[in-house]
Protein backbone atom coordinates (compact mmCIF):
# COMPACT_ATOMS: atom_id res chain seq x y z
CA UNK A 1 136.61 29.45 -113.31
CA UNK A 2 139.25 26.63 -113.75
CA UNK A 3 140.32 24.63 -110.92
CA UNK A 4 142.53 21.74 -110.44
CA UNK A 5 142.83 19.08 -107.71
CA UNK A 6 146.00 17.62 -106.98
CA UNK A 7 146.82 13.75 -105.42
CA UNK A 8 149.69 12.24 -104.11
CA UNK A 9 150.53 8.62 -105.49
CA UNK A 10 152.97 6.30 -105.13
CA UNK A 11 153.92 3.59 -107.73
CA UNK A 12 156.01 1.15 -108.02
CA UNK A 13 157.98 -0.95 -111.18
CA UNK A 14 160.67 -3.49 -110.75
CA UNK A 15 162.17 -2.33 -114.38
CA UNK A 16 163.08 1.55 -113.71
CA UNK A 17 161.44 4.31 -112.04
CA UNK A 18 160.28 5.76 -115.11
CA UNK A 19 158.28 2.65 -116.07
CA UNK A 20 156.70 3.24 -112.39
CA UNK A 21 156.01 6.79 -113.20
CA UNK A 22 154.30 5.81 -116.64
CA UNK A 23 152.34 2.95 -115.26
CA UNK A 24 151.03 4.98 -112.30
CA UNK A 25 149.66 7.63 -114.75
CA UNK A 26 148.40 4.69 -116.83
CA UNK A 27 146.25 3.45 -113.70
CA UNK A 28 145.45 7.09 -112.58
CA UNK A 29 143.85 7.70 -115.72
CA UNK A 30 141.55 5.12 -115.75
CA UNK A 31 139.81 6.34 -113.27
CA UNK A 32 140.49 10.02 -112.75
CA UNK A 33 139.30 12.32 -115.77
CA UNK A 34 141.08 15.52 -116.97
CA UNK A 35 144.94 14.73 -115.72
CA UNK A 36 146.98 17.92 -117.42
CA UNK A 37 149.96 17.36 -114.92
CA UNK A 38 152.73 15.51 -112.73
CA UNK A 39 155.48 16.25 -110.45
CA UNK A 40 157.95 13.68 -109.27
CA UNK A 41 158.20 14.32 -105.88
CA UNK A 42 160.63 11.70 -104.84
CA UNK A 43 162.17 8.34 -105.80
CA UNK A 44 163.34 5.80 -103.69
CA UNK A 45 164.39 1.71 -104.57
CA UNK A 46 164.53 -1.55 -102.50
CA UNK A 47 168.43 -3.12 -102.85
CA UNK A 48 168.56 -6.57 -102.60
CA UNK A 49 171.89 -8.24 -102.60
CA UNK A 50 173.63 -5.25 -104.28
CA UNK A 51 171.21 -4.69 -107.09
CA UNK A 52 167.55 -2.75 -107.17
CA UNK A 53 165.06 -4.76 -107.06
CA UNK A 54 162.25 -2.31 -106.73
CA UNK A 55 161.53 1.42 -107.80
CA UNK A 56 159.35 3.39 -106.39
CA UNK A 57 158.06 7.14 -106.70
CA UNK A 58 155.52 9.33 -105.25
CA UNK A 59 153.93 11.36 -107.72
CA UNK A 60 152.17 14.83 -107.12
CA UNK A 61 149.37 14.42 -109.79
CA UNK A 62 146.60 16.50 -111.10
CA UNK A 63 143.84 16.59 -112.90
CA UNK A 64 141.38 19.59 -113.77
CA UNK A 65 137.98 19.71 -111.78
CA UNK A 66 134.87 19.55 -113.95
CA UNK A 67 132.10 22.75 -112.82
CA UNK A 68 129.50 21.00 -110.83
CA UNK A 69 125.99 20.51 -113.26
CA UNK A 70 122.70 19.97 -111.29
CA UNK A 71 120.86 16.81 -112.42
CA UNK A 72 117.64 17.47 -113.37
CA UNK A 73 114.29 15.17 -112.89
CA UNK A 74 114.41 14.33 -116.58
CA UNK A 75 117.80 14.07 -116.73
CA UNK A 76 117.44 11.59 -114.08
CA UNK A 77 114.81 9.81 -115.83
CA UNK A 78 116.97 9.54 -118.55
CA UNK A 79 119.82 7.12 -117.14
């Protein structure tokens, strides 16, 4: 059976949104195995005397769940 898990991040860039987007997956993936998808959700940006000075997105993320493998005694042994 395949199953996914989905998370909701935000990120944040003060070049574009789609550097945000790319450096949240970047982070994300160092950490969380198996990511096979992403949905923008929304994107928002901080003005600052008439110009953007910081974009921001919330991402939908996720990432495929690995089946669950009891640890036996030698296995344990092993580490």
């Amino acid at each position: 059976m395949n199953s996914e898990k989905h998370i909701k991040v935000t990120g944040y860039s003060n070049i574009s949104w789609k550097d945000a987007i790319v450096k949240t997956i970047d982070e994300a993936s160092k950490t969380i195995n198996n990511l096979n998808n992403v949905v923008v959700l929304e994107q928002r940006a901080t003005i600052s005397g008439n110009k953007i000075t910081e974009y921001m997105v919330d991402l939908d993320i996720s990432f495929k769940i690995e089946p669950f493998q009891e640890q036996t005694a030698e296995d344990i042994d092993n580490m």
